[in-house]
PDB file of N, CA and C in Angstrom:
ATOM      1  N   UNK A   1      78.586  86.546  39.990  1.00  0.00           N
ATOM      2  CA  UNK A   1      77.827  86.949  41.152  1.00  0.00           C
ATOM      3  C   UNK A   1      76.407  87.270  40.702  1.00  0.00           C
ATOM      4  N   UNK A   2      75.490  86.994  41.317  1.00  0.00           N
ATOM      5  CA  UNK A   2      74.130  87.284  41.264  1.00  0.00           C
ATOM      6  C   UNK A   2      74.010  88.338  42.265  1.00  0.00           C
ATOM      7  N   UNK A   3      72.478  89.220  41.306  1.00  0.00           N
ATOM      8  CA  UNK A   3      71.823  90.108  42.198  1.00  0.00           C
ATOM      9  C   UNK A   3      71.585  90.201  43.267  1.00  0.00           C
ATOM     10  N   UNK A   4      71.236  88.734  43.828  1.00  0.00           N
ATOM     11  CA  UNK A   4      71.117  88.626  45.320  1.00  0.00           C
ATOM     12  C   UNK A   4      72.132  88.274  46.434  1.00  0.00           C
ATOM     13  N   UNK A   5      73.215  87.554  45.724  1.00  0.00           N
ATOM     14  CA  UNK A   5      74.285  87.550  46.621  1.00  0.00           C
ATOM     15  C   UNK A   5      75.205  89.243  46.796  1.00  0.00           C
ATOM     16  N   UNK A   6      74.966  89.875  45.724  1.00  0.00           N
ATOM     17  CA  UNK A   6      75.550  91.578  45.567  1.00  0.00           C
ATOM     18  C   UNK A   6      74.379  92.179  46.678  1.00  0.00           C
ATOM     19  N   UNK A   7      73.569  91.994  46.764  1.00  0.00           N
ATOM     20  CA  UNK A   7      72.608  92.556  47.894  1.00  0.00           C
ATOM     21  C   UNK A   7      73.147  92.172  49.161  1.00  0.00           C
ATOM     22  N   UNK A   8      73.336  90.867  49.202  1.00  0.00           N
ATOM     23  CA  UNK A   8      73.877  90.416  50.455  1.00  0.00           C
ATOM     24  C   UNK A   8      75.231  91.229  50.840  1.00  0.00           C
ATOM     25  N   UNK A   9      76.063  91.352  49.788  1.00  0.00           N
ATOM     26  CA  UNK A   9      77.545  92.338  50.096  1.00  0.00           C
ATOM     27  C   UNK A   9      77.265  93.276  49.954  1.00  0.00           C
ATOM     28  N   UNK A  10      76.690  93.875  50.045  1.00  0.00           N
ATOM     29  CA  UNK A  10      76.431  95.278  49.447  1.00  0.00           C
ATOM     30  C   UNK A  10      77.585  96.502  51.063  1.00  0.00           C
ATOM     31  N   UNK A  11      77.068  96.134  51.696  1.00  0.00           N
ATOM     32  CA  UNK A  11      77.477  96.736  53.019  1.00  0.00           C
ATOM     33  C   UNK A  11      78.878  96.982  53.182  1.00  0.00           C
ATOM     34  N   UNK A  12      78.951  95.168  53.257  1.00  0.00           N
ATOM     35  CA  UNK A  12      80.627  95.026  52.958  1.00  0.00           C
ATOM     36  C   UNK A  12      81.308  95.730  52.093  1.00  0.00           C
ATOM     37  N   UNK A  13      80.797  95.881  51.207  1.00  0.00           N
ATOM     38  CA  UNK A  13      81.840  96.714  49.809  1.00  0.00           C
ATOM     39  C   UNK A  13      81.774  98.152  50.303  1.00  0.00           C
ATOM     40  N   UNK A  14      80.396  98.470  50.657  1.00  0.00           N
ATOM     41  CA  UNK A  14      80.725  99.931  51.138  1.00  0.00           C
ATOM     42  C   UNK A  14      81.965 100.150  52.198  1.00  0.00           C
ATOM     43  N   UNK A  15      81.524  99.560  52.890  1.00  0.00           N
ATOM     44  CA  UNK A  15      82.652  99.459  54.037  1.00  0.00           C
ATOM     45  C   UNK A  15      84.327  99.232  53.873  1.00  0.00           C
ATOM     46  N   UNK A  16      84.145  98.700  52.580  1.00  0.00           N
ATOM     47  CA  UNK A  16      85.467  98.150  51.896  1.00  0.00           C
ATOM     48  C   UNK A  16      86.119  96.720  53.012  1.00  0.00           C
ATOM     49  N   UNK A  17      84.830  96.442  53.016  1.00  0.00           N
ATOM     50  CA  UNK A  17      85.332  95.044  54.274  1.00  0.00           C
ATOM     51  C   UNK A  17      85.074  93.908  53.221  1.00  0.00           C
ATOM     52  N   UNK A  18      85.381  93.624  51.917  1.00  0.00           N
ATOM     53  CA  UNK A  18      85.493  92.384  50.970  1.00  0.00           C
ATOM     54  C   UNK A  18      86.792  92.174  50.586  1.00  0.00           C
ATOM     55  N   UNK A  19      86.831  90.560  50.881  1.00  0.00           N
ATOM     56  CA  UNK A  19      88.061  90.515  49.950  1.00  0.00           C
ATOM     57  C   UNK A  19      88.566  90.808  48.635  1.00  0.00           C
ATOM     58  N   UNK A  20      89.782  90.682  48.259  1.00  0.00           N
ATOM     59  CA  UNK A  20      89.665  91.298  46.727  1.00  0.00           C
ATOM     60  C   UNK A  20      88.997  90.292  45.969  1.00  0.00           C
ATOM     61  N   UNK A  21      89.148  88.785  46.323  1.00  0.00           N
ATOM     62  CA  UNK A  21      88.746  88.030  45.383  1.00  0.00           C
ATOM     63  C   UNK A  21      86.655  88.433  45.048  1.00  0.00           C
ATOM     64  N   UNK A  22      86.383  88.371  45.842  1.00  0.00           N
ATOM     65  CA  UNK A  22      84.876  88.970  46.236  1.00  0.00           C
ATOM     66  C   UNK A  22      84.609  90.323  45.469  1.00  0.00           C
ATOM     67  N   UNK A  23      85.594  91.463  46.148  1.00  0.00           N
ATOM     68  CA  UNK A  23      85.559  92.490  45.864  1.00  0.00           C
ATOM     69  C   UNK A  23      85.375  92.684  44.108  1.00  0.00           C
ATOM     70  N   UNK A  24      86.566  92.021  43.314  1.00  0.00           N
ATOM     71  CA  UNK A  24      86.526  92.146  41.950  1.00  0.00           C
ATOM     72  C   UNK A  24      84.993  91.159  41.399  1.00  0.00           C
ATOM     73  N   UNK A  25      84.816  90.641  41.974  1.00  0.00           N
ATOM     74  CA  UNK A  25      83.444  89.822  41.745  1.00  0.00           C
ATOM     75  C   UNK A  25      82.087  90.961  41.627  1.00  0.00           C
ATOM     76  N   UNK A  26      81.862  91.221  42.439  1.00  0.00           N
ATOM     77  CA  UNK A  26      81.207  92.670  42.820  1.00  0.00           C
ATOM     78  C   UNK A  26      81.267  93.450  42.118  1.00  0.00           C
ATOM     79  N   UNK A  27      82.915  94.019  41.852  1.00  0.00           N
ATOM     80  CA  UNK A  27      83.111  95.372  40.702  1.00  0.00           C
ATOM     81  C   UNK A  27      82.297  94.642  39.389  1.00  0.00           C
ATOM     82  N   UNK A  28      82.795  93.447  38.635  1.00  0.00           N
ATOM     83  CA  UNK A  28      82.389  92.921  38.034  1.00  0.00           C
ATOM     84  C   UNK A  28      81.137  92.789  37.115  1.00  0.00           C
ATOM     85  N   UNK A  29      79.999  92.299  38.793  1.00  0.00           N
ATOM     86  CA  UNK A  29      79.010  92.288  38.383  1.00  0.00           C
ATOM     87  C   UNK A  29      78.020  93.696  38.196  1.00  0.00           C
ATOM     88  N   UNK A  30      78.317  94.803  38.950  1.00  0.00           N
ATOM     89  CA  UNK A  30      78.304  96.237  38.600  1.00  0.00           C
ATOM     90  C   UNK A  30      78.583  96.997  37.110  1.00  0.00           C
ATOM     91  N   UNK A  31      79.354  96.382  36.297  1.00  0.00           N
ATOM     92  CA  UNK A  31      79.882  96.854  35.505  1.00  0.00           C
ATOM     93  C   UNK A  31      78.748  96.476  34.243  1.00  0.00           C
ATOM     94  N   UNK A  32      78.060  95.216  34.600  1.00  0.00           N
ATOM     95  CA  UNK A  32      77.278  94.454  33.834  1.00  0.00           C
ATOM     96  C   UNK A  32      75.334  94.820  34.261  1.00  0.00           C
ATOM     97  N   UNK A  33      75.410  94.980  35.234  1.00  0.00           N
ATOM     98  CA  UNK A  33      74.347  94.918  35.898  1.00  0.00           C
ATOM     99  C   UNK A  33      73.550  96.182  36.500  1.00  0.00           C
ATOM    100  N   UNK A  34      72.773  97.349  35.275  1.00  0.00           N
ATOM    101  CA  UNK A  34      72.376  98.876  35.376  1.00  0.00           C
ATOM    102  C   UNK A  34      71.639  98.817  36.694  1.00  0.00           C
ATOM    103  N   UNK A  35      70.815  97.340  36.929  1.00  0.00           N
ATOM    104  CA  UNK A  35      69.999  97.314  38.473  1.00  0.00           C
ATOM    105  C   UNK A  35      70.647  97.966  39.628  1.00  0.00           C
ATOM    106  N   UNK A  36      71.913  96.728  39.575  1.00  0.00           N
ATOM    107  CA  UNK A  36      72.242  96.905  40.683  1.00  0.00           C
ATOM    108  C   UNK A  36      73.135  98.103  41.154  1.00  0.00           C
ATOM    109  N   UNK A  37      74.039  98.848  39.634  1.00  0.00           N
ATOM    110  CA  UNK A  37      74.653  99.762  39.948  1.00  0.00           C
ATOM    111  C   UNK A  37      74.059 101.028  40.829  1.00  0.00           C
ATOM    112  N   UNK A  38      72.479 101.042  40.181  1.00  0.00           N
ATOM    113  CA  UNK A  38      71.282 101.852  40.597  1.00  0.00           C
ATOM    114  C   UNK A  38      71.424 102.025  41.738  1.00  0.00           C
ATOM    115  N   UNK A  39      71.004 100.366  42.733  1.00  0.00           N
ATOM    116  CA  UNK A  39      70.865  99.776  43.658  1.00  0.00           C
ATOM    117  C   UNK A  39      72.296 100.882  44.800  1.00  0.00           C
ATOM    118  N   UNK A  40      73.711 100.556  44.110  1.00  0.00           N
ATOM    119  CA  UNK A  40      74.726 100.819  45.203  1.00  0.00           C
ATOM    120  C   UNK A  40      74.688 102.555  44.992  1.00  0.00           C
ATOM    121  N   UNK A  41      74.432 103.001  43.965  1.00  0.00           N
ATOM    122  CA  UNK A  41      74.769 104.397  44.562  1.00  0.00           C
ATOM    123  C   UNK A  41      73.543 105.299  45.291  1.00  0.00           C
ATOM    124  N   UNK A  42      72.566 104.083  45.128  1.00  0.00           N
ATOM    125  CA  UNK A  42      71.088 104.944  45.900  1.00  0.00           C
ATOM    126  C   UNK A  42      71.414 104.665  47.276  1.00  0.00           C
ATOM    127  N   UNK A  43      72.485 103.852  47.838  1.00  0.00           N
ATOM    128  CA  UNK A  43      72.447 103.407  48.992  1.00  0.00           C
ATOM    129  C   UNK A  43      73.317 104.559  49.487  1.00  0.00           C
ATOM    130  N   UNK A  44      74.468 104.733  48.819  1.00  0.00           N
ATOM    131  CA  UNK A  44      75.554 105.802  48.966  1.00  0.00           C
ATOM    132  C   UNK A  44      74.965 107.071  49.060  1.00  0.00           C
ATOM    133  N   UNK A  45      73.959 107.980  47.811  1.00  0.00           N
ATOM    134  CA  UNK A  45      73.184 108.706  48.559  1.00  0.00           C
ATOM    135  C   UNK A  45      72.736 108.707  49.787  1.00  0.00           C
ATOM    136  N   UNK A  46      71.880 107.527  50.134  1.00  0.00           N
ATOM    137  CA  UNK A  46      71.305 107.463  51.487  1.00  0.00           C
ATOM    138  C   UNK A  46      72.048 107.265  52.250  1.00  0.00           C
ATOM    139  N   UNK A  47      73.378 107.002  52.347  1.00  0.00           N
ATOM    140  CA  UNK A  47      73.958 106.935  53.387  1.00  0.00           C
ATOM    141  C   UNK A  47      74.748 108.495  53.526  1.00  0.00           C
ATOM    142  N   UNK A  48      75.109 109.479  52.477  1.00  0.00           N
ATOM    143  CA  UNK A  48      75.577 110.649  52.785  1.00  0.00           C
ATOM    144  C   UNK A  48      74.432 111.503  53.347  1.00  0.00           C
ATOM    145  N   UNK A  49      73.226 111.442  52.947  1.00  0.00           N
ATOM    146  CA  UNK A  49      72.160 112.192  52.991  1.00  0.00           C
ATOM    147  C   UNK A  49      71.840 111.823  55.091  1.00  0.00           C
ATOM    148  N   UNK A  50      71.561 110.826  54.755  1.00  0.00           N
ATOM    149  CA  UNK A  50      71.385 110.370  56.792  1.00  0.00           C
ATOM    150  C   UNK A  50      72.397 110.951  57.356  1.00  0.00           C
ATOM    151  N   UNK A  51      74.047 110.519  57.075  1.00  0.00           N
ATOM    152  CA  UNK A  51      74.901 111.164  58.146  1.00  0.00           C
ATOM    153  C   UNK A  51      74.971 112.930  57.988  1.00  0.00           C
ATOM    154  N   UNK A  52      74.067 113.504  56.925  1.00  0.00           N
ATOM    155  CA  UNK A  52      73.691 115.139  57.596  1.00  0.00           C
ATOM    156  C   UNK A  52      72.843 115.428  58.698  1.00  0.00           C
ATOM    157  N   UNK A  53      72.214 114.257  58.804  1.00  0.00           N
ATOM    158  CA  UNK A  53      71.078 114.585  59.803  1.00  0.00           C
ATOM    159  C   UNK A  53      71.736 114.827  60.999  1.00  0.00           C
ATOM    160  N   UNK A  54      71.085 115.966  62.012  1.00  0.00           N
ATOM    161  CA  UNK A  54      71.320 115.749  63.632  1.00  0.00           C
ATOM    162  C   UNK A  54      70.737 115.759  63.971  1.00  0.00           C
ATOM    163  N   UNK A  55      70.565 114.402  65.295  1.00  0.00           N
ATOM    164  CA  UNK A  55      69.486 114.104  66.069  1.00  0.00           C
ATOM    165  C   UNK A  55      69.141 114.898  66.573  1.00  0.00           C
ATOM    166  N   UNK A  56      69.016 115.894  67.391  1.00  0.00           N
ATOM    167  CA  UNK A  56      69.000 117.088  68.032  1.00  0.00           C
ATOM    168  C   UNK A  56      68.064 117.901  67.199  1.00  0.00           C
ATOM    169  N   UNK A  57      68.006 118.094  65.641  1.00  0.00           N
ATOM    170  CA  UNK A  57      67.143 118.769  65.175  1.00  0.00           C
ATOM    171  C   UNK A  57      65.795 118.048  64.884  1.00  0.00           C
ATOM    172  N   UNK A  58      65.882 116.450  65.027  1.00  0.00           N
ATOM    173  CA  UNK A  58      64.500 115.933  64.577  1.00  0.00           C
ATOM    174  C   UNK A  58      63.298 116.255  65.777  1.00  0.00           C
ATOM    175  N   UNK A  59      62.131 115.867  65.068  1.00  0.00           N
ATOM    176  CA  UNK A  59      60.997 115.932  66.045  1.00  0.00           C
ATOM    177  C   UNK A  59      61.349 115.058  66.706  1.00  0.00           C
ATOM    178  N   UNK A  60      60.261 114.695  68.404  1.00  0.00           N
ATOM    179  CA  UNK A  60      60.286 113.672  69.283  1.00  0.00           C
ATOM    180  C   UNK A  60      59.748 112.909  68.661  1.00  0.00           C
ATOM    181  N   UNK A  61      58.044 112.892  67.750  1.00  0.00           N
ATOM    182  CA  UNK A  61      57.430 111.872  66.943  1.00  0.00           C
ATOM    183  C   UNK A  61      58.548 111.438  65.787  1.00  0.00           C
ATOM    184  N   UNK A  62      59.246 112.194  65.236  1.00  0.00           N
ATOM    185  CA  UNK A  62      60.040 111.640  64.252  1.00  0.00           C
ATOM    186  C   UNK A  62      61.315 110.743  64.570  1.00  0.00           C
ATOM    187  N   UNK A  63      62.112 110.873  65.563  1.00  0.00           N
ATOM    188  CA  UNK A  63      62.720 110.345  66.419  1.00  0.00           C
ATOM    189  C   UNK A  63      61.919 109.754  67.281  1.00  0.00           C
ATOM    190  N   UNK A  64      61.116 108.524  67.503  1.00  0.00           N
ATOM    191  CA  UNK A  64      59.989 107.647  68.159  1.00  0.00           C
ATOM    192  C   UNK A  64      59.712 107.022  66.803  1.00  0.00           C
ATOM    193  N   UNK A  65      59.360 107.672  65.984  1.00  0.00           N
ATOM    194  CA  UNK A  65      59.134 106.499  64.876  1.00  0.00           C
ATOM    195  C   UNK A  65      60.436 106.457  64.203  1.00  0.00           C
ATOM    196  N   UNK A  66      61.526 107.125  64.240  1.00  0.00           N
ATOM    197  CA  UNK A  66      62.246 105.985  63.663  1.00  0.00           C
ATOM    198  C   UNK A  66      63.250 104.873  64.528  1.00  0.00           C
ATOM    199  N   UNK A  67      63.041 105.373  65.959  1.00  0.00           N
ATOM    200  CA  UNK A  67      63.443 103.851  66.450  1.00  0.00           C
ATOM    201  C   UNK A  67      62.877 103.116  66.660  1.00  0.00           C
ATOM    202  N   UNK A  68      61.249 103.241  66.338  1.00  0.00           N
ATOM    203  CA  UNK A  68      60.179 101.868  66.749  1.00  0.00           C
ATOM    204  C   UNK A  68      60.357 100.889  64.846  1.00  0.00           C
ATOM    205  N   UNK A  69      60.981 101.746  64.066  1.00  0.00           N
ATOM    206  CA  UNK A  69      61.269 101.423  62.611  1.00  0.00           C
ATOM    207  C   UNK A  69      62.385 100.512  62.682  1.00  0.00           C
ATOM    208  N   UNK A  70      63.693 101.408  63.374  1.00  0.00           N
ATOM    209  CA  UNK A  70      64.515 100.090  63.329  1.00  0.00           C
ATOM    210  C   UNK A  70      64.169  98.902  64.417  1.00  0.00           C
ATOM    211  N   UNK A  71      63.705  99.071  65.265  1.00  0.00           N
ATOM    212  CA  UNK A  71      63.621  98.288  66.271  1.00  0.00           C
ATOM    213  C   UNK A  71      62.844  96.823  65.969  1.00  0.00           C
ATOM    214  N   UNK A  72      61.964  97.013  64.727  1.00  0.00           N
ATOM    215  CA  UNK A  72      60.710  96.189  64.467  1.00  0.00           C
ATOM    216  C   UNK A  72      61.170  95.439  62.905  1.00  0.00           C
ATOM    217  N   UNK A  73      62.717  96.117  62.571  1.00  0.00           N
ATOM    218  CA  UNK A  73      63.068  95.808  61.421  1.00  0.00           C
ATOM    219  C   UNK A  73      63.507  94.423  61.574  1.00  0.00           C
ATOM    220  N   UNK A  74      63.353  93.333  60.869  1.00  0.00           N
ATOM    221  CA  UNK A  74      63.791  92.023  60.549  1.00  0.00           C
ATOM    222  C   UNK A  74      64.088  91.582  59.054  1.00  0.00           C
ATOM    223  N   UNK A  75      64.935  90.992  59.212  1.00  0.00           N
ATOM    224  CA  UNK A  75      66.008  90.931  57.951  1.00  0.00           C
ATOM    225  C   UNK A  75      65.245  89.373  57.406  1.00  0.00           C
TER     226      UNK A  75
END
């Protein structure tokens, strides 16, 4: 597996939505690859760190810019 196809799964694995054949591909290339290991647990931070947030406590400007952020996001 390459860096960029592990970017492309990246989601999936979090999610645990890969097959195993994939899945061990992935573990794999993690095991080999200090980038990308970097890469998945900075995401895992960011993903524990966001689901503390409550909407309710952000600003209106801060909540306005971050849905004009996702909204304008293209892949």
């Amino acid at each position: 597996m390459t860096c960029a196809e592990l970017v492309e799964l990246v989601t999936a694995f979090l999610d645990g939505a890969l097959d195993p054949e994939t899945e061990q591909r992935f573990v794999e290339h993690l095991a080999i690859c200090d980038g990308c290991e970097t890469y998945v647990e900075q995401l895992r931070q960011t993903i524990a760190e966001v689901g503390k947030v409550q909407p309710e406590s952000l600003s209106d400007e801060t909540r306005d810019r971050l849905l004009t952020a996702f909204r304008n996001f293209h892949v």
